[in-house]
C-alpha atoms as a PDB file:
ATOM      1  CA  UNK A   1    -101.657 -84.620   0.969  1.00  0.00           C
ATOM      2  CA  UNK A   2    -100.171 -84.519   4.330  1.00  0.00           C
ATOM      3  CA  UNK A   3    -101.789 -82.086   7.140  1.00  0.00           C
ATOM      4  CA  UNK A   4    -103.922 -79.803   4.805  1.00  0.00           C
ATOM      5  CA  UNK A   5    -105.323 -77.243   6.267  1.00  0.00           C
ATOM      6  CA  UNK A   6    -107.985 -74.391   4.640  1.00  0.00           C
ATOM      7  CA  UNK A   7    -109.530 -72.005   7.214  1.00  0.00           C
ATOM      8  CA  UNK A   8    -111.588 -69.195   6.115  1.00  0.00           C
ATOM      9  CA  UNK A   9    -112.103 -66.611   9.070  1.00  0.00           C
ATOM     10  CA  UNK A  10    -110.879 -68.577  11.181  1.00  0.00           C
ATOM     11  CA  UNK A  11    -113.196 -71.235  10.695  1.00  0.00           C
ATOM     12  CA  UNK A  12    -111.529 -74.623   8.906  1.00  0.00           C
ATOM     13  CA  UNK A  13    -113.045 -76.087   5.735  1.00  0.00           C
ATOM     14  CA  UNK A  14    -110.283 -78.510   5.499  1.00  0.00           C
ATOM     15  CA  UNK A  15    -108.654 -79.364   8.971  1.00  0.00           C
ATOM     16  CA  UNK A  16    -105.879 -81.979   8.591  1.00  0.00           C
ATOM     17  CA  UNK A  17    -106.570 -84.201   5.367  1.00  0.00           C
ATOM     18  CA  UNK A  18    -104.184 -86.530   4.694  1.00  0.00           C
ATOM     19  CA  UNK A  19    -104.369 -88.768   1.577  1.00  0.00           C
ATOM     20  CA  UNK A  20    -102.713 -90.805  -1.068  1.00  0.00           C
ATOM     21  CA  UNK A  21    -104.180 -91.402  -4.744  1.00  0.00           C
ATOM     22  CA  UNK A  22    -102.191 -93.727  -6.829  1.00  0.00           C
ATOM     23  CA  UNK A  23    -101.142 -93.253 -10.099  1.00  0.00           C
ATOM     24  CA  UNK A  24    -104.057 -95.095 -12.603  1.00  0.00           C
ATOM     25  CA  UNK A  25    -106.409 -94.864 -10.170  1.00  0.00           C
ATOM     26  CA  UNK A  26    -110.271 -93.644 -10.213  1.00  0.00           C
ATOM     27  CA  UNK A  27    -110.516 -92.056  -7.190  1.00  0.00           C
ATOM     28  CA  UNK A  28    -113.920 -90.558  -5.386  1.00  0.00           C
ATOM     29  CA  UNK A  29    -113.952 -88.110  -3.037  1.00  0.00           C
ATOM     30  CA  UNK A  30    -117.347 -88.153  -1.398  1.00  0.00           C
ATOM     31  CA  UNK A  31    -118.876 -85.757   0.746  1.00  0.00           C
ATOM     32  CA  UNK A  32    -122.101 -83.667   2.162  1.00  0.00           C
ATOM     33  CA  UNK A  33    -121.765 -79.750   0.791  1.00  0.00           C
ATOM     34  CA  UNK A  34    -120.050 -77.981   2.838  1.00  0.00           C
ATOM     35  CA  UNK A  35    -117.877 -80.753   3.739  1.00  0.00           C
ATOM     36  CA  UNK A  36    -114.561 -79.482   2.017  1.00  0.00           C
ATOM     37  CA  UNK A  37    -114.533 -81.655  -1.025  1.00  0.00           C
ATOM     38  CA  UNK A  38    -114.407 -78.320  -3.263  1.00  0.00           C
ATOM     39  CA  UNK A  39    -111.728 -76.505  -1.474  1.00  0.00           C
ATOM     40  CA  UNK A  40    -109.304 -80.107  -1.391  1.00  0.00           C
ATOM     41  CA  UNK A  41    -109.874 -80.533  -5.299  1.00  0.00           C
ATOM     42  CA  UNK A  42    -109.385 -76.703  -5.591  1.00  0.00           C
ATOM     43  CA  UNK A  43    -106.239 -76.785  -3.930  1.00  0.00           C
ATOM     44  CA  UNK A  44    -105.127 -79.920  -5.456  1.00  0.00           C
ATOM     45  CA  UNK A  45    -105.998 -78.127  -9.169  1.00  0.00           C
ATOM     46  CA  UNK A  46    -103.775 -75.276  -7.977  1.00  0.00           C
ATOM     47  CA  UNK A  47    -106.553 -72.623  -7.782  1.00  0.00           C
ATOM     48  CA  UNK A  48    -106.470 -72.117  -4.486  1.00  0.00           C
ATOM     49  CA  UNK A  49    -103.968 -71.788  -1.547  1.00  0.00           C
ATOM     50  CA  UNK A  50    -103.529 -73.459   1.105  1.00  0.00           C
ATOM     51  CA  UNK A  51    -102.925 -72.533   5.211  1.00  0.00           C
ATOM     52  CA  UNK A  52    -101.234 -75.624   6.154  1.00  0.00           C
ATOM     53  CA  UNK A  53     -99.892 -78.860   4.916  1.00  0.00           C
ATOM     54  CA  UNK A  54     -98.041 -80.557   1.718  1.00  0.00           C
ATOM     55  CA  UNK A  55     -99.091 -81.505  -1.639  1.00  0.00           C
ATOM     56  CA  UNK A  56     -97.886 -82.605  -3.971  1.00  0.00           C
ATOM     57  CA  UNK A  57     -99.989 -83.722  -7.505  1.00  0.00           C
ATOM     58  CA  UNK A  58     -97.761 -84.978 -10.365  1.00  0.00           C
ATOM     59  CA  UNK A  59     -94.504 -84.464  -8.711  1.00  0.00           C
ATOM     60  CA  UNK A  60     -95.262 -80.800  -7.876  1.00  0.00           C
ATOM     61  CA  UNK A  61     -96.707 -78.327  -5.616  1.00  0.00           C
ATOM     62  CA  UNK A  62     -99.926 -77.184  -7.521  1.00  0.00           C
ATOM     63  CA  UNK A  63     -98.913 -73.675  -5.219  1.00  0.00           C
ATOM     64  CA  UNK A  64     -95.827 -73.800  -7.317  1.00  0.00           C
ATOM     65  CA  UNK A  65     -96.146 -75.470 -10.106  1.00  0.00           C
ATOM     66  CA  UNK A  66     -94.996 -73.689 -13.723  1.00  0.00           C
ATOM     67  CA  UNK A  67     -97.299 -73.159 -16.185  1.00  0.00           C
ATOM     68  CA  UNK A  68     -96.321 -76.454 -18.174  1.00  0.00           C
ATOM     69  CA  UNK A  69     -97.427 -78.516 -14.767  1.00  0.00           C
ATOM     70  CA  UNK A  70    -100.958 -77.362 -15.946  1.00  0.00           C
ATOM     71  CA  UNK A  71    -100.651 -79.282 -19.407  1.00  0.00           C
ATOM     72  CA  UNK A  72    -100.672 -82.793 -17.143  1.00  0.00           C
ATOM     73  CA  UNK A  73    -104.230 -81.610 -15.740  1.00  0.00           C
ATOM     74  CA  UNK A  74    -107.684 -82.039 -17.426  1.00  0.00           C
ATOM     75  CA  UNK A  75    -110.605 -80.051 -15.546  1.00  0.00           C
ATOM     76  CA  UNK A  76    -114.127 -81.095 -15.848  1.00  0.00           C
ATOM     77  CA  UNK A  77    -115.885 -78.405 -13.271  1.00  0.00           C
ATOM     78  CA  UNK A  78    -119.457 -78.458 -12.002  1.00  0.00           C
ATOM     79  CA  UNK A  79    -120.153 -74.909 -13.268  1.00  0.00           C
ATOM     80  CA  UNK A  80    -118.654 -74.587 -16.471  1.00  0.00           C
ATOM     81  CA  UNK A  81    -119.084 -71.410 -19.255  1.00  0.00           C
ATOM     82  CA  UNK A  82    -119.250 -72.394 -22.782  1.00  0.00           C
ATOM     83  CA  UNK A  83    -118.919 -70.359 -25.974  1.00  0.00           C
ATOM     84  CA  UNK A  84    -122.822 -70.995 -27.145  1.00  0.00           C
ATOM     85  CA  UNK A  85    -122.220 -69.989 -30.515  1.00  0.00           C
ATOM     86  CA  UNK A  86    -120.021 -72.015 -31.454  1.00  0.00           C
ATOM     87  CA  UNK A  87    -119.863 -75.875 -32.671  1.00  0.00           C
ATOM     88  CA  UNK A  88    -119.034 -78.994 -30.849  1.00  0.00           C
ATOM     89  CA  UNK A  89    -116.073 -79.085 -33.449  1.00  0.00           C
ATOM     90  CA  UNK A  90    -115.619 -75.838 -33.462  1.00  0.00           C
ATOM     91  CA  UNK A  91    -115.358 -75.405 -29.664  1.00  0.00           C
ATOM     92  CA  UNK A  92    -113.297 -78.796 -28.788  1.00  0.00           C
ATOM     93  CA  UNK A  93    -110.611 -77.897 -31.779  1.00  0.00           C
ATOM     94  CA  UNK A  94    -109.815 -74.607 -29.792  1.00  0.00           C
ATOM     95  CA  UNK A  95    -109.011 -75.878 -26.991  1.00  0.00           C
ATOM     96  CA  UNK A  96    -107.015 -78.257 -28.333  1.00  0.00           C
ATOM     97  CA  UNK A  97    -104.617 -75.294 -29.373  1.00  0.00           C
ATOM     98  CA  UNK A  98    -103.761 -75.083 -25.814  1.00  0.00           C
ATOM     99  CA  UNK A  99    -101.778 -78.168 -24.987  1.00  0.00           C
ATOM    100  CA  UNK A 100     -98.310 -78.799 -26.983  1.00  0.00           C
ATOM    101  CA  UNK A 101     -99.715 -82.821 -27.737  1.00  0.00           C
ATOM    102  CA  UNK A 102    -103.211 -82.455 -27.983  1.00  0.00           C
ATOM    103  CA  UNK A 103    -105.437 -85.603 -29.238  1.00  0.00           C
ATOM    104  CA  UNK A 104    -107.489 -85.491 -32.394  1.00  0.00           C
ATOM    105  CA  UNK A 105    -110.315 -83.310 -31.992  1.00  0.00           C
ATOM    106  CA  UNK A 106    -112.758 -85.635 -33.670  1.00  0.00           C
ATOM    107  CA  UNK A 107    -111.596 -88.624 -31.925  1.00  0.00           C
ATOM    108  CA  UNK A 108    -111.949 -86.620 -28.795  1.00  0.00           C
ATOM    109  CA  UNK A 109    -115.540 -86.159 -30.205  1.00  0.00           C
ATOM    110  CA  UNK A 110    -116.714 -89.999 -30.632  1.00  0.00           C
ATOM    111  CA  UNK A 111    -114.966 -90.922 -27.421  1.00  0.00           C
ATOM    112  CA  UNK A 112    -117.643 -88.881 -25.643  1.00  0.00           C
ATOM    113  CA  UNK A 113    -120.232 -89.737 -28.017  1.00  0.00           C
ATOM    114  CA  UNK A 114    -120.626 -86.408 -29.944  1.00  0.00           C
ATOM    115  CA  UNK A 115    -120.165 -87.310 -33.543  1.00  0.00           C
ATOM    116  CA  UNK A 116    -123.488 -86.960 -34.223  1.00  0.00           C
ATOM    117  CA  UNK A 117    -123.716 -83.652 -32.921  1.00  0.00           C
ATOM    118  CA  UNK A 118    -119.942 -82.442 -33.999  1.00  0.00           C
ATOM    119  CA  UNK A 119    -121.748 -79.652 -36.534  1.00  0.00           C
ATOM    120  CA  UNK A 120    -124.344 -77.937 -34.046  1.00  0.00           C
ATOM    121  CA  UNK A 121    -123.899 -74.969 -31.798  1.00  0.00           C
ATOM    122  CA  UNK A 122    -123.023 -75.103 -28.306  1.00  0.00           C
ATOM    123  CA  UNK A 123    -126.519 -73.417 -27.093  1.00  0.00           C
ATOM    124  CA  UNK A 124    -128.558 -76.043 -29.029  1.00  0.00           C
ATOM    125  CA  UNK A 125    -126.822 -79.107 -27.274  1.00  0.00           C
ATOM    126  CA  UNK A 126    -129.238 -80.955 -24.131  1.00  0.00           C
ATOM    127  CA  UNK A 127    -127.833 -80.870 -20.599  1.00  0.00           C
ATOM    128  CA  UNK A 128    -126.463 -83.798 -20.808  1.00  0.00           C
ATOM    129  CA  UNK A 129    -124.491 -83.434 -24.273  1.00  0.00           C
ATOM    130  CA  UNK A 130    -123.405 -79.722 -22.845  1.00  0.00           C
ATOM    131  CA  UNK A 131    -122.139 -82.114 -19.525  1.00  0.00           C
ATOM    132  CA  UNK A 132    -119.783 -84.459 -22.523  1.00  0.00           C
ATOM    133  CA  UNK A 133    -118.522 -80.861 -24.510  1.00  0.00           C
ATOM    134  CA  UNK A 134    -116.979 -80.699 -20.802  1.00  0.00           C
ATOM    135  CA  UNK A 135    -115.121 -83.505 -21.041  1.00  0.00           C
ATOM    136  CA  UNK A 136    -114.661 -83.542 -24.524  1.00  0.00           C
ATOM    137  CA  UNK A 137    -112.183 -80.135 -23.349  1.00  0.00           C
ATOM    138  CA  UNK A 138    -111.004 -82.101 -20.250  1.00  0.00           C
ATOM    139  CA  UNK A 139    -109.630 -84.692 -22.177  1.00  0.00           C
ATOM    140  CA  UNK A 140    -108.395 -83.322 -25.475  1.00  0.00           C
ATOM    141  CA  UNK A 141    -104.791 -81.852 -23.708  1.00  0.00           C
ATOM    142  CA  UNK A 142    -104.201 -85.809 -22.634  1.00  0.00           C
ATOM    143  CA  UNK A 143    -103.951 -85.345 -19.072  1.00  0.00           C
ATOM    144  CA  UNK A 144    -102.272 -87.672 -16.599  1.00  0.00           C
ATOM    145  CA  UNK A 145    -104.795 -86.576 -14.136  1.00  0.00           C
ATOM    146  CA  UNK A 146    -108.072 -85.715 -14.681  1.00  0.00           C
ATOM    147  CA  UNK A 147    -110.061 -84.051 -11.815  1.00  0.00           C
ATOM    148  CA  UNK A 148    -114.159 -84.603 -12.624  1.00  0.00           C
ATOM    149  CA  UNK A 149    -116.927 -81.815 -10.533  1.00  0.00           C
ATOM    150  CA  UNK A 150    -120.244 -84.406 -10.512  1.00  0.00           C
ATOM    151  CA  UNK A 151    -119.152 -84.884 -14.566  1.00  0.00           C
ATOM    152  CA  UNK A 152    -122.759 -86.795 -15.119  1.00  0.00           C
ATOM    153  CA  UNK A 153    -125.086 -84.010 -13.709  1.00  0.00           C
ATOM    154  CA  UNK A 154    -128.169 -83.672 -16.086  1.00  0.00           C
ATOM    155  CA  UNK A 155    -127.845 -87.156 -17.684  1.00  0.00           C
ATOM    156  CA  UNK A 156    -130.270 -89.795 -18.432  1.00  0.00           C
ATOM    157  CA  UNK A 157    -129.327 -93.629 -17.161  1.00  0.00           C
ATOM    158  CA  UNK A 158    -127.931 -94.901 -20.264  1.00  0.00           C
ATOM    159  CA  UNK A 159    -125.811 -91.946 -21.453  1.00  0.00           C
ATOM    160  CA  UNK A 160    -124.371 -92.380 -17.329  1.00  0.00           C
ATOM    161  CA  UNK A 161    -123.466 -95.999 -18.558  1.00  0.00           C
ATOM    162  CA  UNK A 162    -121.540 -94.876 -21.730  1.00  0.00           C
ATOM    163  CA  UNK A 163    -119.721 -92.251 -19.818  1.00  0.00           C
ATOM    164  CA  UNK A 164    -118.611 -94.332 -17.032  1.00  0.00           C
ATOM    165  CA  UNK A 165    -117.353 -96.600 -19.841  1.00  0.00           C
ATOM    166  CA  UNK A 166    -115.666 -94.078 -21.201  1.00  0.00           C
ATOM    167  CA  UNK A 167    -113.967 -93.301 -17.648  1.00  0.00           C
ATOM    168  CA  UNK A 168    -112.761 -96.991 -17.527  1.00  0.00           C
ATOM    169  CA  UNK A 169    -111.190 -96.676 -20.937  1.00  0.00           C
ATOM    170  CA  UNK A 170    -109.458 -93.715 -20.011  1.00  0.00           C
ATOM    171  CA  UNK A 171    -108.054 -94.934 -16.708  1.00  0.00           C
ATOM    172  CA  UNK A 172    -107.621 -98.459 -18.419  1.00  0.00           C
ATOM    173  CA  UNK A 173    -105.940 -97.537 -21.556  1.00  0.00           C
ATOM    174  CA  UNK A 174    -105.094 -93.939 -21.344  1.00  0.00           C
ATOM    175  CA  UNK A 175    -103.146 -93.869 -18.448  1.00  0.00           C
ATOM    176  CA  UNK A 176    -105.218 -91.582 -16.845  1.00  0.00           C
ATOM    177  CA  UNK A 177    -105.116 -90.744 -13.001  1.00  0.00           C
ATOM    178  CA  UNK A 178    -108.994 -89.674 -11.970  1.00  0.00           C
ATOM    179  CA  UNK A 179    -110.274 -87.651  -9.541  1.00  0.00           C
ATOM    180  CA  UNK A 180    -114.092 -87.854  -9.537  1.00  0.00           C
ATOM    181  CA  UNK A 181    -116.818 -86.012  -6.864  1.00  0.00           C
ATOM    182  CA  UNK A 182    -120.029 -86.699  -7.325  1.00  0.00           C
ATOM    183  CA  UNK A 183    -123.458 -87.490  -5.122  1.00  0.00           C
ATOM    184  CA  UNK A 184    -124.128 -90.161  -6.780  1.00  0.00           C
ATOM    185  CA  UNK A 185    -123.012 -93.512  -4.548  1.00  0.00           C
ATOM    186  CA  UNK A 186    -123.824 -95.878  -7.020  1.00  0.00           C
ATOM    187  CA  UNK A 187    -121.452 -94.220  -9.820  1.00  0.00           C
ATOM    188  CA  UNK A 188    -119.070 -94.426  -6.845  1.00  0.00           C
ATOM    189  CA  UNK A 189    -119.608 -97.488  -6.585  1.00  0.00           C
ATOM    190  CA  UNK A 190    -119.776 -98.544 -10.459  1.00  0.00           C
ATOM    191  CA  UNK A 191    -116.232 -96.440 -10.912  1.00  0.00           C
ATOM    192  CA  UNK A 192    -114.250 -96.141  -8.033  1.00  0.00           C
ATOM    193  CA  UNK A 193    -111.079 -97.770  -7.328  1.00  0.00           C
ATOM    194  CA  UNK A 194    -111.384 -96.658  -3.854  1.00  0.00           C
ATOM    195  CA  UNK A 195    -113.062 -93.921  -1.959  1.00  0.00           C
ATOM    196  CA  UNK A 196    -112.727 -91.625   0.700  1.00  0.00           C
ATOM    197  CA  UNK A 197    -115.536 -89.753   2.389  1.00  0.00           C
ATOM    198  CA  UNK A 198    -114.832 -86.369   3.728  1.00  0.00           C
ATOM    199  CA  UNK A 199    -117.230 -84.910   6.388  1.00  0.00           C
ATOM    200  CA  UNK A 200    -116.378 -81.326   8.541  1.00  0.00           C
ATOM    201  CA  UNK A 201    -113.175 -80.941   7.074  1.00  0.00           C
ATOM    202  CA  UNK A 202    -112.117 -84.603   7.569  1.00  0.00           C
ATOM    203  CA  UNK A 203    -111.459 -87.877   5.981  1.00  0.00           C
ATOM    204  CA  UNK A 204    -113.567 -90.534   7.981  1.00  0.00           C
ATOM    205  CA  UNK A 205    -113.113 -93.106   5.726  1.00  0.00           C
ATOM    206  CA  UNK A 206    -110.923 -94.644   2.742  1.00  0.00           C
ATOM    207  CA  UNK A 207    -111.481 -97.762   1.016  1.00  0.00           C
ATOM    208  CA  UNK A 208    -112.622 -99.781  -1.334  1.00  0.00           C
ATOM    209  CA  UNK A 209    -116.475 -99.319  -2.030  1.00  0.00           C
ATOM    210  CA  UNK A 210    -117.075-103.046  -1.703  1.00  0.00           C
ATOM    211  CA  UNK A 211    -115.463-103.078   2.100  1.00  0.00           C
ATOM    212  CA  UNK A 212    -115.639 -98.833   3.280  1.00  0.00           C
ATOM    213  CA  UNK A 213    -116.569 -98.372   6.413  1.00  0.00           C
ATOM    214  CA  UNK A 214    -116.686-102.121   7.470  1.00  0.00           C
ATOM    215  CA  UNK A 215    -119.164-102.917   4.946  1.00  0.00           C
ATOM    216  CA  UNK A 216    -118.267-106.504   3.797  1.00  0.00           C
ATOM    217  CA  UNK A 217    -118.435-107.659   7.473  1.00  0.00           C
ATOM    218  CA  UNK A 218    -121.443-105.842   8.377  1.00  0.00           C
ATOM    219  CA  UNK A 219    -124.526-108.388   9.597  1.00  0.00           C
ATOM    220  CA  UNK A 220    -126.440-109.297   6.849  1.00  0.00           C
ATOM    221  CA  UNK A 221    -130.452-108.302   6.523  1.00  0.00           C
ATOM    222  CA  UNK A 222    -133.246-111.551   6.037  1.00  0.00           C
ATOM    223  CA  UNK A 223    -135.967-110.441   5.044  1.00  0.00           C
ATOM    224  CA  UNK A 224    -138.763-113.310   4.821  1.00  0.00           C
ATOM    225  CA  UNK A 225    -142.419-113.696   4.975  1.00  0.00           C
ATOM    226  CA  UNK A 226    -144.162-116.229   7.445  1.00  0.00           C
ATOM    227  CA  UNK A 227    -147.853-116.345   8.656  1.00  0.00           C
ATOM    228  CA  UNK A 228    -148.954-113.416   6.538  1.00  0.00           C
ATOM    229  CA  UNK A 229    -146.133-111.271   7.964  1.00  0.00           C
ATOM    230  CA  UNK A 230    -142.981-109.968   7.013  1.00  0.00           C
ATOM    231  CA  UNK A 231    -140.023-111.317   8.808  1.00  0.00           C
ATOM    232  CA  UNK A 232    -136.592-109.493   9.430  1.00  0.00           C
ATOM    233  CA  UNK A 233    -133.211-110.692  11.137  1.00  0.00           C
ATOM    234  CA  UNK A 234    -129.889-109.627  10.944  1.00  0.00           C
ATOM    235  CA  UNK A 235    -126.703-111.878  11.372  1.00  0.00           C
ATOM    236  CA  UNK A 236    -123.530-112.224  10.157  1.00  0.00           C
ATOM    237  CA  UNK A 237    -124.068-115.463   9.288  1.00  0.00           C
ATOM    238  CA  UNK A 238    -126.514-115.350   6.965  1.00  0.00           C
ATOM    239  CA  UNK A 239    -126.258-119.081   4.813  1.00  0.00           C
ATOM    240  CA  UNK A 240    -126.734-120.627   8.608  1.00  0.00           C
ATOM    241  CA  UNK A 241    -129.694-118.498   8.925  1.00  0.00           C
ATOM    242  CA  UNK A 242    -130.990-119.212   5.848  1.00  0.00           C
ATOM    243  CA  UNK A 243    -130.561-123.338   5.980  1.00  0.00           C
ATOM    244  CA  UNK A 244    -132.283-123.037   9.362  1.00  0.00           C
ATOM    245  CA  UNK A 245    -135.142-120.846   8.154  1.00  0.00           C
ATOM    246  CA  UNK A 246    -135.289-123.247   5.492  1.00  0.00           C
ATOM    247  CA  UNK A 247    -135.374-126.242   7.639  1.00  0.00           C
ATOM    248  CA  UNK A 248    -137.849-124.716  10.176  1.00  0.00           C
ATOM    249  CA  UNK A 249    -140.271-123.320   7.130  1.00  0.00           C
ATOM    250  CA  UNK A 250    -140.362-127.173   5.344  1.00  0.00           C
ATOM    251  CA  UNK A 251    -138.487-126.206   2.081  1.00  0.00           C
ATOM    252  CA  UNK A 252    -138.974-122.746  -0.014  1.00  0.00           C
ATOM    253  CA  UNK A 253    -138.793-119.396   2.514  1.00  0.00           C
ATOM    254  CA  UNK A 254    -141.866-117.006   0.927  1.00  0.00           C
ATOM    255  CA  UNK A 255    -140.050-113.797  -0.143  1.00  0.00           C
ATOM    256  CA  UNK A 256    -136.404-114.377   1.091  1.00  0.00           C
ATOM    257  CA  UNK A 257    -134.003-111.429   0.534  1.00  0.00           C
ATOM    258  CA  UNK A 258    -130.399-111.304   1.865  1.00  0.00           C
ATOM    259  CA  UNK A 259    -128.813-108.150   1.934  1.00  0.00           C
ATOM    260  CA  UNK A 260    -126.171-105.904   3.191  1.00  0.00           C
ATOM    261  CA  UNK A 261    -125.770-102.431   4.089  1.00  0.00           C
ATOM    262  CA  UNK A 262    -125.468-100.142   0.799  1.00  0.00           C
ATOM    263  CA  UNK A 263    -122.826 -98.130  -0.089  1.00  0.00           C
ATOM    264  CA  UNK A 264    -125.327 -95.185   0.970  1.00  0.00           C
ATOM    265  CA  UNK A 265    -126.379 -97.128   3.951  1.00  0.00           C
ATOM    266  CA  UNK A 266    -122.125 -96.780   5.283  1.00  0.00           C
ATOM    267  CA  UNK A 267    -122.270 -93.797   4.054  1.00  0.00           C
ATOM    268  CA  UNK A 268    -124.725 -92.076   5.739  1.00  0.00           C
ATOM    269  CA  UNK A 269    -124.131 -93.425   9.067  1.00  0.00           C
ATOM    270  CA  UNK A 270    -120.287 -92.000   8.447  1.00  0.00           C
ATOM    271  CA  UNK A 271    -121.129 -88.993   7.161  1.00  0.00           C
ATOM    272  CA  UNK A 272    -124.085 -88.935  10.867  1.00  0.00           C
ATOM    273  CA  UNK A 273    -121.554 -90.120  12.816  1.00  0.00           C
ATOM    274  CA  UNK A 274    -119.043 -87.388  12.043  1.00  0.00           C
ATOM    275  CA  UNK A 275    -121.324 -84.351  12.378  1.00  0.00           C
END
């Protein structure tokens, strides 16, 4: 993306992004609502036009694109309409009619941890399992790029884990570009290659998750606790602080942590400092 633009009367949702993602990357684009990660992904997907600017997403203009650009793409949206009445196998073996090279239906199945479930209907599925029928069709075409809408909304911890295993397989061994938004920062940070946060239109910040936003060299947080009180200092030198503490305290420090700013931490004060 170079200059992209998106106003809507007059007023711009997306107001000059520019932005690389590399081929085999996972990718998170993070973002308060309202901040104009829909409309970029939208654009990027080739549902939506743009006012201003270049794209270009496997080689092509999504504004452009033929038809067979689309068999590349694998769409997990936020708000997705399934066919309650029919089965998990049912339902994933349809849509693999759509592609020219689609995978096996019920490998498609195990990958997202179906099996189990491959004989009921749609409407009797949880949240969560409704959330993998979503990928389950996202993946089956074998997309080079696969753009996820908050893909683990409605799941419980460990079925988060197993999908963001899943996520590393298919961007490991699959080949897979991916293009993930969510709200959650620590599946950002669990997944992501590198991130950018949008905020009024605009990228403030792309990186890494470990150093966004200045992170790694941030001043580290003691926390300690001496005469009955709880003790705070921050410092970016926190092993010196610590041996001194140490030193000072005879030995063992009561209740040391060391810590630095979260992901959410750089987060919000990028997301604050942008508004």
């Amino acid at each position: 993306m170079r200059g992209l633009r998106k106003l809507y009367r007059g007023v711009p949702a997306v107001d000059g992004v520019d932005l690389d993602i590399a081929h085999g990357e996972i990718f998170a684009l993070l973002g308060p609502n309202g901040a104009g990660k829909t409309t970029t992904v939208e654009i990027l997907e080739g549902f939506r036009k743009r006012d201003a600017g270049e794209v270009t997403v496997l080689g092509a203009d999504p504004q452009r694109a033929p038809m067979s650009w689309r068999y590349g793409i694998g769409l997990v949206l936020q708000d997705a309409h399934d066919m309650a009445e029919l089965t998990v196998a049912e339902t994933v073996a349809h849509f693999a009619r759509y592609y020219p090279t689609p995978r096996d239906p019920a490998e498609v199945i195990e990958l997202v941890g179906l099996t189990a479930a491959a004989g009921k209907r749609i409407r009797m599925l949880s949240g969560g399992q409704r959330r993998r029928v979503d990928v389950a069709i996202g993946v089956i075409g074998r997309p080079r790029l696969l753009f996820l809408d908050e893909p683990t909304t409605g799941f419980d911890p460990e079925a988060r884990r197993q999908f963001w295993d899943l996520l590393r397989d298919l961007a490991g061994t699959q080949d897979t570009t991916i293009l993930l938004t969510t709200h959650y920062l620590d599946e950002a940070e669990a997944l992501a290659d590198r991130v950018a946060v949008i905020s009024a239109g605009r990228i403030v910040a792309v990186g890494p998750p470990a150093t966004l936003g200045g992170r790694s060299a941030a001043d580290a947080r003691l926390r300690w606790i001496e005469g009955g009180a709880v003790r705070t200092l921050e410092t970016p030198e926190p092993t010196a602080a610590a041996h001194a503490l140490s030193q000072r305290l005879g030995g063992e420090i009561p209740g040391l942590t060391i810590t630095r700013p979260t992901l959410e931490d750089v987060y919000l004060t990028l997301i604050g400092s942008s508004s």
